[in-house]
Protein backbone atom coordinates (compact mmCIF):
# COMPACT_ATOMS: atom_id res chain seq x y z
CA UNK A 1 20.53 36.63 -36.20
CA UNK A 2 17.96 38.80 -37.18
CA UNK A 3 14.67 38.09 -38.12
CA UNK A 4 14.59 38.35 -42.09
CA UNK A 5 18.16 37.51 -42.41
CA UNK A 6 19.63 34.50 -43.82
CA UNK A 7 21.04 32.21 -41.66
CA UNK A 8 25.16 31.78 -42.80
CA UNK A 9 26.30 28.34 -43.54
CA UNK A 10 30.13 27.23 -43.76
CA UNK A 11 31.27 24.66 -46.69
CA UNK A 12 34.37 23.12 -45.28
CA UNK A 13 35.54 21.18 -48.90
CA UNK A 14 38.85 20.85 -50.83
CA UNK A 15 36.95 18.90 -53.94
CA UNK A 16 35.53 22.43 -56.19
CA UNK A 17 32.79 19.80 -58.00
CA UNK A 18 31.57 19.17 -54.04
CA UNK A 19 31.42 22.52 -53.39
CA UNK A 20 29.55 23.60 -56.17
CA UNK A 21 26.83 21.24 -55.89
CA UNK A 22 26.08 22.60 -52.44
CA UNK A 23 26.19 26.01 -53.31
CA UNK A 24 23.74 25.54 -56.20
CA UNK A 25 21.22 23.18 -53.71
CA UNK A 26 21.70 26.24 -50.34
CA UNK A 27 22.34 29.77 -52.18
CA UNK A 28 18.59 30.28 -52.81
CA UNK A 29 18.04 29.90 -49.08
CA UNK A 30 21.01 30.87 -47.39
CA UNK A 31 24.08 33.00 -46.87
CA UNK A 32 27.17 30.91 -47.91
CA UNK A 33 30.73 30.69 -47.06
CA UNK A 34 33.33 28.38 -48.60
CA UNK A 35 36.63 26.78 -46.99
CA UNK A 36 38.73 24.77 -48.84
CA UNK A 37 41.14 23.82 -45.90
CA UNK A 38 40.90 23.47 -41.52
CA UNK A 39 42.83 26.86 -41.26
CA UNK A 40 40.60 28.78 -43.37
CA UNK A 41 37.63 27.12 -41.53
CA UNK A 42 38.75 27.79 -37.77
CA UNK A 43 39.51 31.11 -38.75
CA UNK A 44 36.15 31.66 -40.62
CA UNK A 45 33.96 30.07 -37.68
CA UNK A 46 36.30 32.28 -35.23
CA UNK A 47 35.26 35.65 -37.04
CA UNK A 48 33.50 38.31 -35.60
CA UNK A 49 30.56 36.75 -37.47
CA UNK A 50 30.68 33.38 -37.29
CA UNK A 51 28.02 30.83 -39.62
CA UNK A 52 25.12 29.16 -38.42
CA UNK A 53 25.88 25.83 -38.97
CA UNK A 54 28.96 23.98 -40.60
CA UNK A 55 29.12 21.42 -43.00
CA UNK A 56 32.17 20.01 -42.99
CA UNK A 57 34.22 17.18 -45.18
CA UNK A 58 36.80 14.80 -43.27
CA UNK A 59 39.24 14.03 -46.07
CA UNK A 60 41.23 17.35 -46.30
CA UNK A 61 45.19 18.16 -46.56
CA UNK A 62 47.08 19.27 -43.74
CA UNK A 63 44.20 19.02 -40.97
CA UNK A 64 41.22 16.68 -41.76
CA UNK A 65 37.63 17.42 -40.44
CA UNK A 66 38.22 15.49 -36.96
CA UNK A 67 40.67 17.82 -36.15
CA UNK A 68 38.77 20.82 -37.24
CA UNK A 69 35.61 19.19 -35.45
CA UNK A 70 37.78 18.85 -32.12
CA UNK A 71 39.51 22.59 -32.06
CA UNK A 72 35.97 24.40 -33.10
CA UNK A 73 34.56 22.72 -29.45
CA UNK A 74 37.16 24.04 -27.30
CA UNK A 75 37.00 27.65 -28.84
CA UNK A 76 34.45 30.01 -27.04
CA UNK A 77 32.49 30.93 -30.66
CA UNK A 78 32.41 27.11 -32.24
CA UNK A 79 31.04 25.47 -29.29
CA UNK A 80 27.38 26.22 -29.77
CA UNK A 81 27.94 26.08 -33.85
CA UNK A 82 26.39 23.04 -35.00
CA UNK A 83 28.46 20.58 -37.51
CA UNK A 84 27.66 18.33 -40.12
CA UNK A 85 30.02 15.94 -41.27
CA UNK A 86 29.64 15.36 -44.86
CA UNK A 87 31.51 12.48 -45.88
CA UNK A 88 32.65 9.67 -48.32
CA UNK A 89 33.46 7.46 -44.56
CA UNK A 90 31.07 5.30 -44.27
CA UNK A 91 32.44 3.17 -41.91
CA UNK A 92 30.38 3.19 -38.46
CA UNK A 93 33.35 3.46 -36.31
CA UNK A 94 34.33 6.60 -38.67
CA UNK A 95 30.58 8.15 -37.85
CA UNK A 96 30.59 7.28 -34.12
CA UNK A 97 33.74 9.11 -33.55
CA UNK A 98 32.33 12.22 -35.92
CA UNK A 99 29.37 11.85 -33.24
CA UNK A 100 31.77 11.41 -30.40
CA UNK A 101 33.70 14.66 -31.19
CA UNK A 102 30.58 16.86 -31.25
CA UNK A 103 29.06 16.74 -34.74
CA UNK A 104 24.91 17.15 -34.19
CA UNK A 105 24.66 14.93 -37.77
CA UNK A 106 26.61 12.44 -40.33
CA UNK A 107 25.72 12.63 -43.97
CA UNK A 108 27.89 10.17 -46.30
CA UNK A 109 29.00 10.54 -50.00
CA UNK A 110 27.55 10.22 -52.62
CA UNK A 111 24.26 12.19 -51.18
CA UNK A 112 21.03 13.30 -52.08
CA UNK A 113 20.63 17.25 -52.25
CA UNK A 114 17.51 17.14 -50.97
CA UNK A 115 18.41 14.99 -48.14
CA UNK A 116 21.28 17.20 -47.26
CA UNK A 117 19.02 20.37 -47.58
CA UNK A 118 16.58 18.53 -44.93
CA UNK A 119 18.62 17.86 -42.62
CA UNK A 120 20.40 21.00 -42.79
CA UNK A 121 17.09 23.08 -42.16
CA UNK A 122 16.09 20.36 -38.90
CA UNK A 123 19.42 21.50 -37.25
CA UNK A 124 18.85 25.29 -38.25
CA UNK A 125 15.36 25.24 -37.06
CA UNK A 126 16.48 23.25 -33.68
CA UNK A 127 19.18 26.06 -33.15
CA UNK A 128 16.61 28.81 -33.63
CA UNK A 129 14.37 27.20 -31.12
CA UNK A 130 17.09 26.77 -28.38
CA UNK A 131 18.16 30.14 -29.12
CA UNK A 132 14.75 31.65 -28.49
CA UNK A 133 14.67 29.43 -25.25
CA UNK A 134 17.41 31.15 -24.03
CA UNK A 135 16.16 34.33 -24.83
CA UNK A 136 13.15 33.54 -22.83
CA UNK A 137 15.07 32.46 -20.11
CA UNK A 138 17.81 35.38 -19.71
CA UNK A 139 14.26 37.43 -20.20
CA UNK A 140 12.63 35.74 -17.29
CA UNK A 141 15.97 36.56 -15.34
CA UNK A 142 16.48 39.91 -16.29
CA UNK A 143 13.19 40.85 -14.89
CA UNK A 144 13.21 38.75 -12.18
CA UNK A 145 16.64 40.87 -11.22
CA UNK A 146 14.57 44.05 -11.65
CA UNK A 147 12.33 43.12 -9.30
CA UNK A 148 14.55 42.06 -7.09
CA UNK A 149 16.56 45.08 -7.34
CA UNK A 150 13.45 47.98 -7.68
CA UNK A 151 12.46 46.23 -3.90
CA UNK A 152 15.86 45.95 -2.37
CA UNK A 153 16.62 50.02 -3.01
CA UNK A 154 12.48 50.72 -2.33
CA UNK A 155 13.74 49.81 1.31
CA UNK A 156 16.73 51.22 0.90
CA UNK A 157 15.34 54.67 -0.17
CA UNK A 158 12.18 54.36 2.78
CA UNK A 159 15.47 54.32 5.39
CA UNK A 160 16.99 57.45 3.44
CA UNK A 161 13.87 59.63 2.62
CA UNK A 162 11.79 58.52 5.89
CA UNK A 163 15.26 59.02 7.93
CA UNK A 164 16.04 62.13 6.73
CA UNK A 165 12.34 63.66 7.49
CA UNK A 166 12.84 62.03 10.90
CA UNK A 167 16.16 64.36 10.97
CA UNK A 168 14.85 67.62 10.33
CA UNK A 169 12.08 67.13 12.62
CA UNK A 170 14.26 66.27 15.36
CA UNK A 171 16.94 69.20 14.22
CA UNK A 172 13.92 71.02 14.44
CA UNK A 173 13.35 70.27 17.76
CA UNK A 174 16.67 70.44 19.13
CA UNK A 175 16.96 66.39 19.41
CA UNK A 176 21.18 66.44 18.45
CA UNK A 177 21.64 63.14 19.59
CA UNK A 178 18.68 61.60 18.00
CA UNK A 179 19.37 63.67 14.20
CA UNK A 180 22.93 62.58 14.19
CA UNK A 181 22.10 58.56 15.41
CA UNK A 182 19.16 58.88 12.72
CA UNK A 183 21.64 60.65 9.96
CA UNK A 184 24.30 57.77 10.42
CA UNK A 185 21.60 54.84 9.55
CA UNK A 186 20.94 56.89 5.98
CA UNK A 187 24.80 56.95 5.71
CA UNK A 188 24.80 53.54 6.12
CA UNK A 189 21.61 52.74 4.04
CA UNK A 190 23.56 54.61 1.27
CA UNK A 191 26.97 52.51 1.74
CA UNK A 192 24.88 49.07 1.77
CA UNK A 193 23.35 50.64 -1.99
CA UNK A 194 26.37 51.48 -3.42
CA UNK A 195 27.93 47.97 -2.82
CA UNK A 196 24.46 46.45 -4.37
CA UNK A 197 25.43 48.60 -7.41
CA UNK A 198 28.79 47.11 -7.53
CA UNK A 199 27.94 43.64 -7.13
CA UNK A 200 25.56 43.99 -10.50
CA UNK A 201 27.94 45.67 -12.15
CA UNK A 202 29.52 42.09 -11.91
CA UNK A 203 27.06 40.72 -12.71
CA UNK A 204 26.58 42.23 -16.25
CA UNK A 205 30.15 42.47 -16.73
CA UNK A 206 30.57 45.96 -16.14
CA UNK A 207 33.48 45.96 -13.60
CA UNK A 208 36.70 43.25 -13.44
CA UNK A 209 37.55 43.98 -10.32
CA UNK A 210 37.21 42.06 -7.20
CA UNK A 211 33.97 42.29 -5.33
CA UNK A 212 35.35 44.60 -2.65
CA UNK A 213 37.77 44.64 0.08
CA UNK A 214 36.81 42.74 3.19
CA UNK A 215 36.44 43.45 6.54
CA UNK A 216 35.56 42.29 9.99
CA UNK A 217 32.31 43.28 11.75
CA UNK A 218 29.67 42.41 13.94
CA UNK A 219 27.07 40.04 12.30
CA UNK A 220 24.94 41.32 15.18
CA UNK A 221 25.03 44.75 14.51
CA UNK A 222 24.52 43.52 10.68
CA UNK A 223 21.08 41.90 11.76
CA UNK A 224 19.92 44.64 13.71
CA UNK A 225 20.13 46.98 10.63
CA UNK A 226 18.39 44.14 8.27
CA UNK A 227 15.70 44.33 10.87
CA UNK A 228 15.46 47.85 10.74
CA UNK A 229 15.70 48.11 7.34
CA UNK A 230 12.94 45.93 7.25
CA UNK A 231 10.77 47.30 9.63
CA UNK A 232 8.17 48.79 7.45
CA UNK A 233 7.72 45.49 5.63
CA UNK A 234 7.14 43.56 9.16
CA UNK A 235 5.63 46.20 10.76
CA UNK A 236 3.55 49.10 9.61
CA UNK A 237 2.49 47.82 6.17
CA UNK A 238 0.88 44.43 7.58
CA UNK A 239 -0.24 46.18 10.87
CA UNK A 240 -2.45 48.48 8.90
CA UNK A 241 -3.82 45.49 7.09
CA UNK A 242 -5.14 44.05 10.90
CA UNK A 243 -1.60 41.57 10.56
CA UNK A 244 -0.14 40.74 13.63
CA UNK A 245 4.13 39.73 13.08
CA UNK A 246 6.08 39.41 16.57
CA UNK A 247 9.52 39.93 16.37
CA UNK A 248 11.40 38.09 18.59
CA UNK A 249 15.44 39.63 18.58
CA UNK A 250 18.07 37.63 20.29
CA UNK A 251 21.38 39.18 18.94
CA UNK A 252 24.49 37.89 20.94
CA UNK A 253 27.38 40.58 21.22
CA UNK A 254 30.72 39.84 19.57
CA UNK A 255 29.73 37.83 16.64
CA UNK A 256 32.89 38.96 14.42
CA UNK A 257 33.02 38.02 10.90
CA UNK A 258 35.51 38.76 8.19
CA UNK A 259 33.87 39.65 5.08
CA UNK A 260 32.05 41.74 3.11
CA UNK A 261 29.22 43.74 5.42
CA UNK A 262 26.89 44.99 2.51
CA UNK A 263 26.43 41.49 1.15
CA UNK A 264 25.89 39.53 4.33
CA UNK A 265 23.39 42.62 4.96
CA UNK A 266 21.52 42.04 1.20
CA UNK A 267 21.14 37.71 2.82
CA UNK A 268 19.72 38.70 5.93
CA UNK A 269 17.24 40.94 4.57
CA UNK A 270 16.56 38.63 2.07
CA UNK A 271 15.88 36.09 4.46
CA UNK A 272 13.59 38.31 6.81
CA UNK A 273 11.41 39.41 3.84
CA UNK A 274 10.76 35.87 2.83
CA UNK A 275 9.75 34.75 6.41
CA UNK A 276 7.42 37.76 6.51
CA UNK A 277 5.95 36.92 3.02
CA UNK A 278 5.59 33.12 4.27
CA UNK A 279 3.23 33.82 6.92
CA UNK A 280 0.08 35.75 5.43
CA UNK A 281 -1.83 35.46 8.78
CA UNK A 282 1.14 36.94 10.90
CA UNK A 283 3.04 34.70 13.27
CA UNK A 284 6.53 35.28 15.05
CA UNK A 285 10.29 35.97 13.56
CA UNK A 286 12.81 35.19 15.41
CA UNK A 287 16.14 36.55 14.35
CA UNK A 288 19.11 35.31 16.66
CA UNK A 289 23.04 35.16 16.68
CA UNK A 290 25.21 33.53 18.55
CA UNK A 291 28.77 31.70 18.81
CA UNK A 292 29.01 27.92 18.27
CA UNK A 293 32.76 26.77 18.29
CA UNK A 294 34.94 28.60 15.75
CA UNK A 295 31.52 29.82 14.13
CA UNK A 296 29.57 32.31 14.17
CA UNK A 297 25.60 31.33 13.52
CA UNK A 298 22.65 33.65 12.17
CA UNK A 299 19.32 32.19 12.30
CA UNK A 300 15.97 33.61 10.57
CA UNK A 301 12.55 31.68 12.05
CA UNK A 302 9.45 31.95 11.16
CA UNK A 303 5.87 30.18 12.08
CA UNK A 304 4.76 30.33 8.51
CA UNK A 305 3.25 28.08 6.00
CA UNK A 306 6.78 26.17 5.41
CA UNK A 307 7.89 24.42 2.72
CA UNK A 308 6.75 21.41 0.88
CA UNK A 309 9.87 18.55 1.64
CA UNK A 310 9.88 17.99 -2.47
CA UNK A 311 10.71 21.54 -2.20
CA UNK A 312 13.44 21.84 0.02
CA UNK A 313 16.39 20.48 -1.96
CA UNK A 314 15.89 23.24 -4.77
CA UNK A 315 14.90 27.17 -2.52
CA UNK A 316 18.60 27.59 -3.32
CA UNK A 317 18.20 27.23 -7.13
CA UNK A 318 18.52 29.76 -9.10
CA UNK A 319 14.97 31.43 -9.85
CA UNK A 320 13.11 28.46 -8.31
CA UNK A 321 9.52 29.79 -6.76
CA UNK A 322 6.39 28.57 -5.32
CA UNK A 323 2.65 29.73 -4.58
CA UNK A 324 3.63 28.46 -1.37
CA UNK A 325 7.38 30.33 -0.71
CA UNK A 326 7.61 32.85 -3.04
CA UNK A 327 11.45 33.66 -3.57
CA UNK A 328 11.88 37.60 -4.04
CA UNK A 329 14.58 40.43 -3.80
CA UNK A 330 18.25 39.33 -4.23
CA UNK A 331 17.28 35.42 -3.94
CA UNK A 332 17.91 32.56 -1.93
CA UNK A 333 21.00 31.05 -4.84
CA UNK A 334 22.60 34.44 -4.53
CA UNK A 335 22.36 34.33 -0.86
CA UNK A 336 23.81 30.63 -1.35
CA UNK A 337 26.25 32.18 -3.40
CA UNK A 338 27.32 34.81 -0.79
CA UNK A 339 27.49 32.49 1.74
CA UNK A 340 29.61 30.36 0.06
CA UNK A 341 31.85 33.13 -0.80
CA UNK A 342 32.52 33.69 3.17
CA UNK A 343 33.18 30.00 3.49
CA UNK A 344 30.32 29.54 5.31
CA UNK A 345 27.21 27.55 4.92
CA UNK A 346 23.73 27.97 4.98
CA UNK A 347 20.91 25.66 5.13
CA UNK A 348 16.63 25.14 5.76
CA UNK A 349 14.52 23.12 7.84
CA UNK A 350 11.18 22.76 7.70
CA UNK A 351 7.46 21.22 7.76
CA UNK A 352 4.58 22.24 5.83
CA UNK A 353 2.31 24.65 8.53
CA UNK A 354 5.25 24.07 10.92
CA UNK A 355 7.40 27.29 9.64
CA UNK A 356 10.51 27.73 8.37
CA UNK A 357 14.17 27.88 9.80
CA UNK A 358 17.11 29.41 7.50
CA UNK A 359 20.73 28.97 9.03
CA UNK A 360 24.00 30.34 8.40
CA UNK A 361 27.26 29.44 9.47
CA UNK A 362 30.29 31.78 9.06
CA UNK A 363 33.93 31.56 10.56
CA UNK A 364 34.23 33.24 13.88
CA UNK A 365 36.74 36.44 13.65
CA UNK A 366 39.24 36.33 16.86
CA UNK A 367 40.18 40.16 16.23
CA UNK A 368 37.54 43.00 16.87
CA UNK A 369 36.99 45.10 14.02
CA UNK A 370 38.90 48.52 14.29
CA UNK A 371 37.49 51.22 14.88
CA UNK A 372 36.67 53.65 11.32
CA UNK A 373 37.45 57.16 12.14
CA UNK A 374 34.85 59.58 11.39
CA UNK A 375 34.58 61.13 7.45
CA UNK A 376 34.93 65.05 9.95
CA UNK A 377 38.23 64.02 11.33
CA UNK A 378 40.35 66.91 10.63
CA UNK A 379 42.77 66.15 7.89
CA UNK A 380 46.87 65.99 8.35
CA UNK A 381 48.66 68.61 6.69
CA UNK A 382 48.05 72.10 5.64
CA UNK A 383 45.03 72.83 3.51
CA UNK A 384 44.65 72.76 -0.53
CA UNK A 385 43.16 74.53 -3.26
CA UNK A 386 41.20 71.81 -5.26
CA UNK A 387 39.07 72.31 -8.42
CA UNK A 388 36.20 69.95 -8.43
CA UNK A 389 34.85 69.49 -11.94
CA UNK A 390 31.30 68.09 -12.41
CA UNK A 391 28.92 68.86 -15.04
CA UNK A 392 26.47 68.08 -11.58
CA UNK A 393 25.89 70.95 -10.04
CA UNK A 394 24.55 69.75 -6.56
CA UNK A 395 27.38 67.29 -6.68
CA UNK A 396 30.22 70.34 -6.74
CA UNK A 397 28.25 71.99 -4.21
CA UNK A 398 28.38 69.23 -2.13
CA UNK A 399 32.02 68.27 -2.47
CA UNK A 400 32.85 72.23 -1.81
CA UNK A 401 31.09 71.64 1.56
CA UNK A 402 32.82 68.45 2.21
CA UNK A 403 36.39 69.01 1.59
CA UNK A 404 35.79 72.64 3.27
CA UNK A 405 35.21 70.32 6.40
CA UNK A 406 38.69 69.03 5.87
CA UNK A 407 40.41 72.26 5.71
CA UNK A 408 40.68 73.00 1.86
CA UNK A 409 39.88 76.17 0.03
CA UNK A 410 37.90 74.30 -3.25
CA UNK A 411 36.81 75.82 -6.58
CA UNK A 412 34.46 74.41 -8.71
CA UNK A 413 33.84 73.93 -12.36
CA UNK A 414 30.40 72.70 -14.49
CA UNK A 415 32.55 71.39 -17.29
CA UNK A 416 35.68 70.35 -18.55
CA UNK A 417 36.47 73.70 -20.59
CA UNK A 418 35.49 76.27 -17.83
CA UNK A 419 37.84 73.60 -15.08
CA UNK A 420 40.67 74.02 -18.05
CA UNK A 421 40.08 77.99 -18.04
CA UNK A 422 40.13 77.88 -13.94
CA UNK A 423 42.94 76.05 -13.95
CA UNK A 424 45.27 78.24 -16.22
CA UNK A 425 44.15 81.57 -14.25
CA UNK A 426 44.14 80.20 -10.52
CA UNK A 427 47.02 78.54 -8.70
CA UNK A 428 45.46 74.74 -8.15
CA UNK A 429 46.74 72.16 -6.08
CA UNK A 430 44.98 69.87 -6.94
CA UNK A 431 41.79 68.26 -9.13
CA UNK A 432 39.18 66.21 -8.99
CA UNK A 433 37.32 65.51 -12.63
CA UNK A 434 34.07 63.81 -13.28
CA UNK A 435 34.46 61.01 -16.04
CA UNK A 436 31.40 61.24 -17.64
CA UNK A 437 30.71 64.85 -18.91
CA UNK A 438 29.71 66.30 -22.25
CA UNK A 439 31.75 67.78 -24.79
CA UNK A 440 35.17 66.86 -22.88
CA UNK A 441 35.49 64.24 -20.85
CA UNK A 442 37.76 63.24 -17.33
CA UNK A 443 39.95 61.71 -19.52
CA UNK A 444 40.10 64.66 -21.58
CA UNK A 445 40.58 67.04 -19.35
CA UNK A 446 43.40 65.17 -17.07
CA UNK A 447 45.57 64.62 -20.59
CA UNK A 448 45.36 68.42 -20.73
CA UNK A 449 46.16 69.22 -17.91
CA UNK A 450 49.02 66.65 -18.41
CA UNK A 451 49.85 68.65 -21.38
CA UNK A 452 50.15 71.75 -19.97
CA UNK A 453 52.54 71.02 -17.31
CA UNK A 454 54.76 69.02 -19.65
CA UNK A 455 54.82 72.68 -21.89
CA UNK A 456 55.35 74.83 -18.76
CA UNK A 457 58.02 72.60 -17.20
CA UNK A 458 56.46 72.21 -13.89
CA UNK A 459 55.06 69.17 -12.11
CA UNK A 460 52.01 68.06 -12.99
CA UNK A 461 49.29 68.47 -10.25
CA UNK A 462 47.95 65.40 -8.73
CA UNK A 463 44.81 64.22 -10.21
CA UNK A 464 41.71 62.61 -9.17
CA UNK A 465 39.28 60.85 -11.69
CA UNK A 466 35.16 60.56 -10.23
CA UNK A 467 33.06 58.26 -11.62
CA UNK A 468 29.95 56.34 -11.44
CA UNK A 469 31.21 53.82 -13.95
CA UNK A 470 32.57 50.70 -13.34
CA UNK A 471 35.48 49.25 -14.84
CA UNK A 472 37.88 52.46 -14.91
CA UNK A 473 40.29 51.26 -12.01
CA UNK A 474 41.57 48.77 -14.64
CA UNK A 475 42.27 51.32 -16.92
CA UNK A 476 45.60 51.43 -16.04
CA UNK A 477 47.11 52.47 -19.37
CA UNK A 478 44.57 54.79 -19.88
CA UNK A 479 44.91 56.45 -16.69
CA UNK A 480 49.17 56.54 -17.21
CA UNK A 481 48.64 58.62 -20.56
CA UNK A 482 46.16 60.89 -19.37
CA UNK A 483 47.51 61.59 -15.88
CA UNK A 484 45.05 60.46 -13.75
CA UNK A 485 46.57 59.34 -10.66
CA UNK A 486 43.61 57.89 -9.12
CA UNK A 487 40.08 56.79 -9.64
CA UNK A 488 37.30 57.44 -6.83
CA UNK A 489 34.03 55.81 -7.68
CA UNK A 490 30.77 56.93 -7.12
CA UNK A 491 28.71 57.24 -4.72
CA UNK A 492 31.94 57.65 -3.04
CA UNK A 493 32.77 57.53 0.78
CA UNK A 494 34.13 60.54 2.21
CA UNK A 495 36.79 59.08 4.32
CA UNK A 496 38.32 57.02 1.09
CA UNK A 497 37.77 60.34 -0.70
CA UNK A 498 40.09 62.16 2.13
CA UNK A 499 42.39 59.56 2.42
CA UNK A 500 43.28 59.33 -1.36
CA UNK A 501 44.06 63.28 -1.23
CA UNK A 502 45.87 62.78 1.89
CA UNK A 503 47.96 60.16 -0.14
CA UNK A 504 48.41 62.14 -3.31
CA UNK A 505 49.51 65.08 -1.25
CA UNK A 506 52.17 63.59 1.03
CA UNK A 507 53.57 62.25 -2.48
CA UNK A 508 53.66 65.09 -3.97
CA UNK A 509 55.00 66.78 -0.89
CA UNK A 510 58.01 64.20 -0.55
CA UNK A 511 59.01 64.80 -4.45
CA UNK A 512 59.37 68.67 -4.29
């Protein structure tokens, strides 16, 4: 509600002389609403704008208040509304049970107007208060994700901008070797980032999917890149403050896992940049792997100020912090949540002064990962014409140079009238369409297309939709009308990108 507005109130009554005595005592003060049956009522609190409070009679035809009271708490709107029985019951038992269902109050008949208009404003005022809690609270959390977030992609974007100086020096120099190892850790700086935009996303309800496919990897390898990752954080920034932090690596080889890489990457880093911030003075971190059993263990140490034992049952609470052991980035109750999702575990020891010791335990993986082939693997097949269409021009530009690695001749497009107008004069094979452009969208432009074919009598041209919003992979219907025939999201991996044309080719291929 806004501030200014009345606040709506429900009259749930079958007697008119009831009714009317309430709306004479609340009108001057509120926006009303009248029921004169449970039906009316359910349907009235289930609206798209649903009343502040209820006050509602028991004695009614058909359904009586109880039942009304007992349906509103199991629907998603009428769970938070509060209810006020108003009442000629004045049997305890009758108000205990009004209580028991979920009513906040219990006013019987014959009442006092201004006892009912007191008692009315205490529960409206109470709701306002809670309401503004929780406002302050999803406040607090919302910027405690942005700060979380602005540091995780800082580090992030230090790998990519510092690496790619690093590259052009050593291209420079005639360093091959050293360009192409340094190129591959932005590549995979830029992977780990796209999977942190898809797992908020989630988080704000933006995509249905699932979280990602999984896949088995070396946790190893995975701590090595959180440490490197990391490195400025450890390293240069505290060394030029006269800070002193040893790291003390002891990665075992073969630590397979089966999950999700990017998020057991966002943990580890996690982890590291806590131990750093817990020792102010410098001290050691020790990052080790090893294999214990069927599991797989990843351990973050550090000789830091530790944690207060009154403290240790809640780091993995949701926004809990201290002077002491300050929680940043992701957090330690996402981490928990991660964990969890790998059926794993992860725990803390420590004494105050005595450091701190995080521990993770994650099923061993009996079968190596296999081997990715490289996004310049030369594609199966003859070569295609494609029309990319992006109102982006560096992104067409860089798609013409990527798919004219795989062998295809590509034309490009800045919007979705000038890709229709290729299209008709140039023999295309096939397209790929931004979503989000102006004046026509990918969804308008695919339904053309669509259109055209269907005029012409010729098979429509496979069709690929690029986007960098979530969501449109369970579009399904949408995507079957405008003849998209599959969705790529941004940033998008090159070798998916291949594959999916690969795909759509060979099927297009068997048909004719």
């Amino acid at each position: 509600m806004h501030s200014g507005q009345k606040q709506r109130i429900l009259i749930v009554d079958d007697v008119p002389g009831n009714i009317k005595v309430l709306i004479n005592a609340l009108a001057p003060d509120y926006k009303l609403s009248v029921a004169t049956n449970g039906k009316d009522a359910l349907r009235i609190a289930g609206s798209g704008n649903p009343p502040d409070l209820i006050l509602l009679d028991i004695m009614m035809p058909s359904m009586d208040g109880y039942e009304v009271c007992r349906r509103l708490r199991v629907q998603e709107k009428g769970q938070s509304i509060p209810i006020i029985f108003l009442t000629a019951k004045s049997d305890e038992l009758d108000e205990a049970r009004g209580l028991e269902l979920g009513a906040v109050d219990y006013i019987t008949k014959p009442f006092r107007v201004a006892t009912v208009k007191a008692r009315v404003k205490n529960q409206l005022d109470r709701k306002k208060a809670e309401e503004a809690q929780l406002q302050m609270e999803r406040l607090g959390a919302v910027v405690d994700l942005a700060s979380g977030v602005a540091h995780h992609f800082n580090n992030m974007l230090q790998v990519i901008m510092g690496g790619a100086s690093v590259a052009l020096m050593e291209l420079e120099q005639g360093k091959l070797d050293a360009a192409k190892s340094m190129l591959q850790q932005i590549i995979e700086s830029s992977r780990f980032g796209s999977h942190t935009v898809r797992r908020l996303q989630e988080f704000v309800k933006m995509r249905t999917e699932e979280a990602g496919p999984e896949e088995t990897f070396d946790l190893s390898h995975t701590a090595l890149q959180a440490i490197e990752t990391t490195r400025r954080l450890w390293q240069i920034d505290l060394e030029k403050l006269g800070i002193h932090v040893r790291l003390v690596p002891n990665l075992a080889k073969g630590c397979f896992v089966n999950g999700r890489e990017s998020e057991l990457f966002e943990v580890t880093t996690s982890l590291i940049r806590n131990a750093v911030e817990a020792m102010p003075n410098g001290g050691e971190l020790a990052v080790t792997t090893f294999i214990d059993g069927e599991h797989v263990v990843l351990r973050v140490e550090d000789t830091g100020v530790g944690i207060p034992q009154e403290h240790l049952g809640k780091v993995f609470e949701p926004f809990f912090t201290t002077k002491g052991f300050q929680r940043v980035g992701m957090g330690l109750a996402t981490g928990y949540g991660i964990v969890k999702s790998h059926d794993g575990t992860i725990s803390v020891a420590s004494e105050p002064g005595q450091g701190a010791t995080f521990t993770i335990e994650l099923p061993l993986s009996r079968t190596p990962p296999v081997p990715v082939e490289s996004p310049a693997a030369s594609m199966v097949g003859i070569g295609l014409r494609i029309l990319v269409i992006d109102d982006v021009e560096p992104i067409t530009t860089m798609l013409a140079e990527l798919l004219g690695e795989f062998g295809h001749e590509v034309v490009t497009a800045l919007s979705g009238e000038e890709g229709l107008q290729v299209f008709v004069e140039q023999s295309i094979d096939l397209v790929i369409c931004d979503l989000g452009m102006p004046d026509m969208n990918g969804w308008e432009v695919g339904k053309s297309i669509k259109d055209m074919s269907a005029q012409q009598g010729v098979p429509k041209v496979p069709f690929i939709l690029l986007t960098g919003w979530g969501g449109q992979l369970r579009e399904t219907t949408k995507m079957k009308e405008a003849g998209v025939d599959a969705v790529v999201e941004k940033p998008m991996d090159p070798s998916r990108l291949r594959s999916v044309i690969q795909e759509l080719a060979q099927g297009r291929s068997s048909k004719s």
